[in-house]
C-alpha atoms as a PDB file:
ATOM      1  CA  UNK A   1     -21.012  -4.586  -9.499  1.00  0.00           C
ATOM      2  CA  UNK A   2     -17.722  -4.035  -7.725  1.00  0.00           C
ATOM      3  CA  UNK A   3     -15.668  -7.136  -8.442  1.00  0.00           C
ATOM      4  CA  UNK A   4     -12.597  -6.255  -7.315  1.00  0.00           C
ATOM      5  CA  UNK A   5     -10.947  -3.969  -3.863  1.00  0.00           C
ATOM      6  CA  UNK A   6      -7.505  -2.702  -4.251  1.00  0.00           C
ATOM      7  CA  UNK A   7      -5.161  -1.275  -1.560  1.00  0.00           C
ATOM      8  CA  UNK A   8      -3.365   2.464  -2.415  1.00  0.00           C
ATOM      9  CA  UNK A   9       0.143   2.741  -0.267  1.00  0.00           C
ATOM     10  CA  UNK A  10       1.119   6.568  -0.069  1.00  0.00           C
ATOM     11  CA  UNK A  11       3.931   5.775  -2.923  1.00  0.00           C
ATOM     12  CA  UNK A  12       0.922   5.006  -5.339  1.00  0.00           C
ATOM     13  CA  UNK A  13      -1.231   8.319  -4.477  1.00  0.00           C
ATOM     14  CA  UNK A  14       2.429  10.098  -4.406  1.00  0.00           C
ATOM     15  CA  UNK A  15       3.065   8.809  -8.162  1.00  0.00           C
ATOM     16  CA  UNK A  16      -0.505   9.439  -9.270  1.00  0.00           C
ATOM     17  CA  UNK A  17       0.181  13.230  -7.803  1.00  0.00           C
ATOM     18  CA  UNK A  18       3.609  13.784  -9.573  1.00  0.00           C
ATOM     19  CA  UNK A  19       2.878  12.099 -12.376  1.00  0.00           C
ATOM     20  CA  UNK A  20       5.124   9.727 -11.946  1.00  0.00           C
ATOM     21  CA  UNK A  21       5.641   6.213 -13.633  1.00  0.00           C
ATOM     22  CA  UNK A  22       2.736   4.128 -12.478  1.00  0.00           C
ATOM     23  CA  UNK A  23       0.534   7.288 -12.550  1.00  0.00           C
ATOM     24  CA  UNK A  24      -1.326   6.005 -15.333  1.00  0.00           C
ATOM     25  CA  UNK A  25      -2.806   2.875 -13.394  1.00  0.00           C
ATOM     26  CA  UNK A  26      -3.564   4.817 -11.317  1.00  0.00           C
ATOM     27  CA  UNK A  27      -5.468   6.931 -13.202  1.00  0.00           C
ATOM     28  CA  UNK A  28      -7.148   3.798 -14.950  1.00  0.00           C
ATOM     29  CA  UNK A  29      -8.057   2.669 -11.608  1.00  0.00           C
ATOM     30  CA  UNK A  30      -9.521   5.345 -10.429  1.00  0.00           C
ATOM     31  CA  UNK A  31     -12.126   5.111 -13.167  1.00  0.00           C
ATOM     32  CA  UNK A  32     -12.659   1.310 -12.856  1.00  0.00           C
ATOM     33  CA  UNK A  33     -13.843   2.773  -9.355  1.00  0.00           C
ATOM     34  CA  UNK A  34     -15.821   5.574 -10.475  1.00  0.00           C
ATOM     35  CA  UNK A  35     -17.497   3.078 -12.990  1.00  0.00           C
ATOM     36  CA  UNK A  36     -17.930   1.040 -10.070  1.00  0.00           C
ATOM     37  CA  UNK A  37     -15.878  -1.899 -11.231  1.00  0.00           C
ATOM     38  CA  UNK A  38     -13.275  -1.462  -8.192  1.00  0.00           C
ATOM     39  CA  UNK A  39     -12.848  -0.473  -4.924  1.00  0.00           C
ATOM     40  CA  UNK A  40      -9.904   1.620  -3.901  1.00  0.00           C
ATOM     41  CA  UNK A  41      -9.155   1.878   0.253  1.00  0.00           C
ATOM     42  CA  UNK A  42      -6.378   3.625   1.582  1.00  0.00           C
ATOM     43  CA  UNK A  43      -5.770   4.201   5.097  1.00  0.00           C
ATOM     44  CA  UNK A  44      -5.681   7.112   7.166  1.00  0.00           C
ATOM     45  CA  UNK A  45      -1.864   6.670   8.291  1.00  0.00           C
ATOM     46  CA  UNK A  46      -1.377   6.459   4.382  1.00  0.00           C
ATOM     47  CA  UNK A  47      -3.165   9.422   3.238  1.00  0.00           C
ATOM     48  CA  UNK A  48      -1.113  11.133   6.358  1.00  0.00           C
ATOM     49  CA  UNK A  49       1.909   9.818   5.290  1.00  0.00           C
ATOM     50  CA  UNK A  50       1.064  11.816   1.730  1.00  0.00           C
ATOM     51  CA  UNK A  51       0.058  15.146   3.319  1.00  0.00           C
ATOM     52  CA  UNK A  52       3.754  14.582   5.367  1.00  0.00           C
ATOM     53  CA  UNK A  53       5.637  14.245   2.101  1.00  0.00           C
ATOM     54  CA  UNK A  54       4.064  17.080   0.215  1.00  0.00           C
ATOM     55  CA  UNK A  55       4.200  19.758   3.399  1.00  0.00           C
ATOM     56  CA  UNK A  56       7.650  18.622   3.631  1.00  0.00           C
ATOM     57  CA  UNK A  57       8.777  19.421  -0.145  1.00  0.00           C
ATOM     58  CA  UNK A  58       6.228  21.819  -0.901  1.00  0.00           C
ATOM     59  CA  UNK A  59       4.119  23.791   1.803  1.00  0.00           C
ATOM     60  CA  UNK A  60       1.235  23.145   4.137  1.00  0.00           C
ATOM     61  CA  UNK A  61      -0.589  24.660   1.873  1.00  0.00           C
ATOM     62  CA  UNK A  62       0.019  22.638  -1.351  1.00  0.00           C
ATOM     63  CA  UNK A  63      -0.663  19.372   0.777  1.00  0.00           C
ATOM     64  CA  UNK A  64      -3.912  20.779   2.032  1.00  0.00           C
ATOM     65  CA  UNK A  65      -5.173  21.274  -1.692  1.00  0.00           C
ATOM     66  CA  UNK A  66      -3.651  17.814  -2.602  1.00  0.00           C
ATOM     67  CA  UNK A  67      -4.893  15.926   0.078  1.00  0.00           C
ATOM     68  CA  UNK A  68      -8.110  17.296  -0.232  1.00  0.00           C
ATOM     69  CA  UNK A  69      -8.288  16.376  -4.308  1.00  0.00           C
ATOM     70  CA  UNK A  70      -7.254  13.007  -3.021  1.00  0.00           C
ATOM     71  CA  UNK A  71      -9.921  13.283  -0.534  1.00  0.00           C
ATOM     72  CA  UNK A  72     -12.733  13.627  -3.290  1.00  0.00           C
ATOM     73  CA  UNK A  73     -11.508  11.050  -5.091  1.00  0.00           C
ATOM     74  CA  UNK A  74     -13.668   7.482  -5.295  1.00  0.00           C
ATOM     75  CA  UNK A  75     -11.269   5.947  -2.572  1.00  0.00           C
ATOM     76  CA  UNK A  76     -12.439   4.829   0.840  1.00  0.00           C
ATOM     77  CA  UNK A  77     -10.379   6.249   3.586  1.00  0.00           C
ATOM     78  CA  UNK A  78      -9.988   3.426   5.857  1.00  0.00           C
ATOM     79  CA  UNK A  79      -9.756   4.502   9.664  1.00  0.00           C
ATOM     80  CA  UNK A  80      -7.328   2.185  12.066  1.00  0.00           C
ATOM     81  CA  UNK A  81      -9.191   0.552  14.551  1.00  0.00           C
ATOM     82  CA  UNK A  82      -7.725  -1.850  16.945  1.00  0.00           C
ATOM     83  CA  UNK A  83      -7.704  -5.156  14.379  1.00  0.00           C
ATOM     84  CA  UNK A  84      -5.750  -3.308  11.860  1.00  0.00           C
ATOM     85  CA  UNK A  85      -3.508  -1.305  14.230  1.00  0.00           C
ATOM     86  CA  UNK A  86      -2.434  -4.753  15.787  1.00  0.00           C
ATOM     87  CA  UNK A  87      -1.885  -6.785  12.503  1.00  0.00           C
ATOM     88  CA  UNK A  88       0.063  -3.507  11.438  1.00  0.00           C
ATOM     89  CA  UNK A  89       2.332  -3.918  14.569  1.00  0.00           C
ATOM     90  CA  UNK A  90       2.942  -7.656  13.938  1.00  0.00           C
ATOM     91  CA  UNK A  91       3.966  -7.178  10.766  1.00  0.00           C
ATOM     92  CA  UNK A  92       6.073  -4.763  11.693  1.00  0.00           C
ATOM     93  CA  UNK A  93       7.596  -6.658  14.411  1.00  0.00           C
ATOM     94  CA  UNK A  94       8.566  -9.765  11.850  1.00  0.00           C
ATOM     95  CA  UNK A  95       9.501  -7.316   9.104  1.00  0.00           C
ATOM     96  CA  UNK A  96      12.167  -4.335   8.689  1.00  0.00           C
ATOM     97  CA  UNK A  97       9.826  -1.809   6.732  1.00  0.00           C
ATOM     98  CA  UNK A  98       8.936   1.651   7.498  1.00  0.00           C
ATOM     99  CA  UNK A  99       5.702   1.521   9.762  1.00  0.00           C
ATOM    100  CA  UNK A 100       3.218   3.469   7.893  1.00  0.00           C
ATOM    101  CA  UNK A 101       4.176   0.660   4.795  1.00  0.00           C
ATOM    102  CA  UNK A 102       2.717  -1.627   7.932  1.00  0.00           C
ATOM    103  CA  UNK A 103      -0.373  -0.522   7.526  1.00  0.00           C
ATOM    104  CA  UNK A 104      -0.738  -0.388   4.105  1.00  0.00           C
ATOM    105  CA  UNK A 105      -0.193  -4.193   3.849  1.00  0.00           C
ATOM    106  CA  UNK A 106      -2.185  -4.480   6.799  1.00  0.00           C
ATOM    107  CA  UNK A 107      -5.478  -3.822   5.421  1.00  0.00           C
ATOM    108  CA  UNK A 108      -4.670  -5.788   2.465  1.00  0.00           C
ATOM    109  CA  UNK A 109      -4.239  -8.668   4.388  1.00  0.00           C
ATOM    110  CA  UNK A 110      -7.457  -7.965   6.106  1.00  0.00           C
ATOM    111  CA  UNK A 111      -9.319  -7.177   3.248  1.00  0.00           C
ATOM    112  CA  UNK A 112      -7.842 -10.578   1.286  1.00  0.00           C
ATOM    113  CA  UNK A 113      -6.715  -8.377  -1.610  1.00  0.00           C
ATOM    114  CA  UNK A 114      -3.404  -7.120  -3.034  1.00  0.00           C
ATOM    115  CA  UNK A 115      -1.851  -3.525  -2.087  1.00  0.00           C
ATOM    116  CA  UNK A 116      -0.855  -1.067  -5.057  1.00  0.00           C
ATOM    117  CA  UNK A 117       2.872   0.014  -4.998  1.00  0.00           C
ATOM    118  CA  UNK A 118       6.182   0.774  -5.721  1.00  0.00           C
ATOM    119  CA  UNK A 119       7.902   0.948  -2.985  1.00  0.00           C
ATOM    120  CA  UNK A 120      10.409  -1.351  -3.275  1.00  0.00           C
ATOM    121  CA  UNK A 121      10.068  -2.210   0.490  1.00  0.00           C
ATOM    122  CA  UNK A 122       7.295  -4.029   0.106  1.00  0.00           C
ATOM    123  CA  UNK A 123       9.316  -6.986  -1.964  1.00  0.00           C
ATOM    124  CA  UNK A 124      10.181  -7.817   1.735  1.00  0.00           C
ATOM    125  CA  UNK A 125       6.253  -8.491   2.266  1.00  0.00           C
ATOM    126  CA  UNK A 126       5.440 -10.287  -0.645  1.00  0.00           C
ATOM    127  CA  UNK A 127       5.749 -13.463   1.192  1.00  0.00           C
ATOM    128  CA  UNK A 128       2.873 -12.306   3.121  1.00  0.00           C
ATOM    129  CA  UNK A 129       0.329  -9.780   1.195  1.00  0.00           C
ATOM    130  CA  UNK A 130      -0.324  -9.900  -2.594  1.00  0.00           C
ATOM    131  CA  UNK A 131       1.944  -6.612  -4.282  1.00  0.00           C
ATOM    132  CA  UNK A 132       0.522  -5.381  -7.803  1.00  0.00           C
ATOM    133  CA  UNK A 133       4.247  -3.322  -8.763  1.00  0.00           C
ATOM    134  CA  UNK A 134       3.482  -0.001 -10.402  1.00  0.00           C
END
């Protein structure tokens, strides 16, 4: 029984691909999910934002077989519809942060649970969405 849902921002996935601190929650939550105590949802301007970052530094190529490991992973891949676009946008418009970041908190605040991150932009959110730092 899934008891709790969890928001990924494209600074945890990056972390959890480089191996970076914070990697290892990752990794633990990741199998709370496959165990089916969790539910991880990221959305699709997040996983974007991942594939951006790794064509960028790497190749197309690397962020295709990245993403795509992401992909198979036991994370929902939430698509933005209208309701989350919108709540994106007005956080945007009260808050300085990078727009993709928007979203991220976005669905949290939808979904009524925290977002996963370390992006030290989002201390300028924490006023409105629940932050678990990695």
């Amino acid at each position: 029984m899934i008891s709790q849902m969890k928001v990924l921002d494209a600074y945890a996935l990056m972390a959890y691909l480089e191996g970076e601190p914070g990697a290892e929650t990752i990794r633990n939550l990741l199998l709370q999910s496959l165990r089916g105590e969790m539910h991880l949802v990221v959305t699709t301007i997040n996983l974007g934002e991942v594939y951006y970052n790794i064509a960028r530094t790497n190749s197309l190529e690397i962020a295709d077989r990245l993403v795509g490991k992401l992909i198979d992973l036991p994370i929902e891949i939430a698509s933005v519809d209208g309701e989350l676009a919108l709540q994106a946008a007005r956080l945007k418009a009260e808050t300085p942060i990078a727009f993709a970041d928007c979203f991220a908190a976005a669905l949290a605040q939808l979904r009524e649970c925290p977002v996963v991150t370390g992006d030290k932009e989002f201390q300028r959110l924490e006023s409105k969405v629940r932050v678990e730092w990695l």
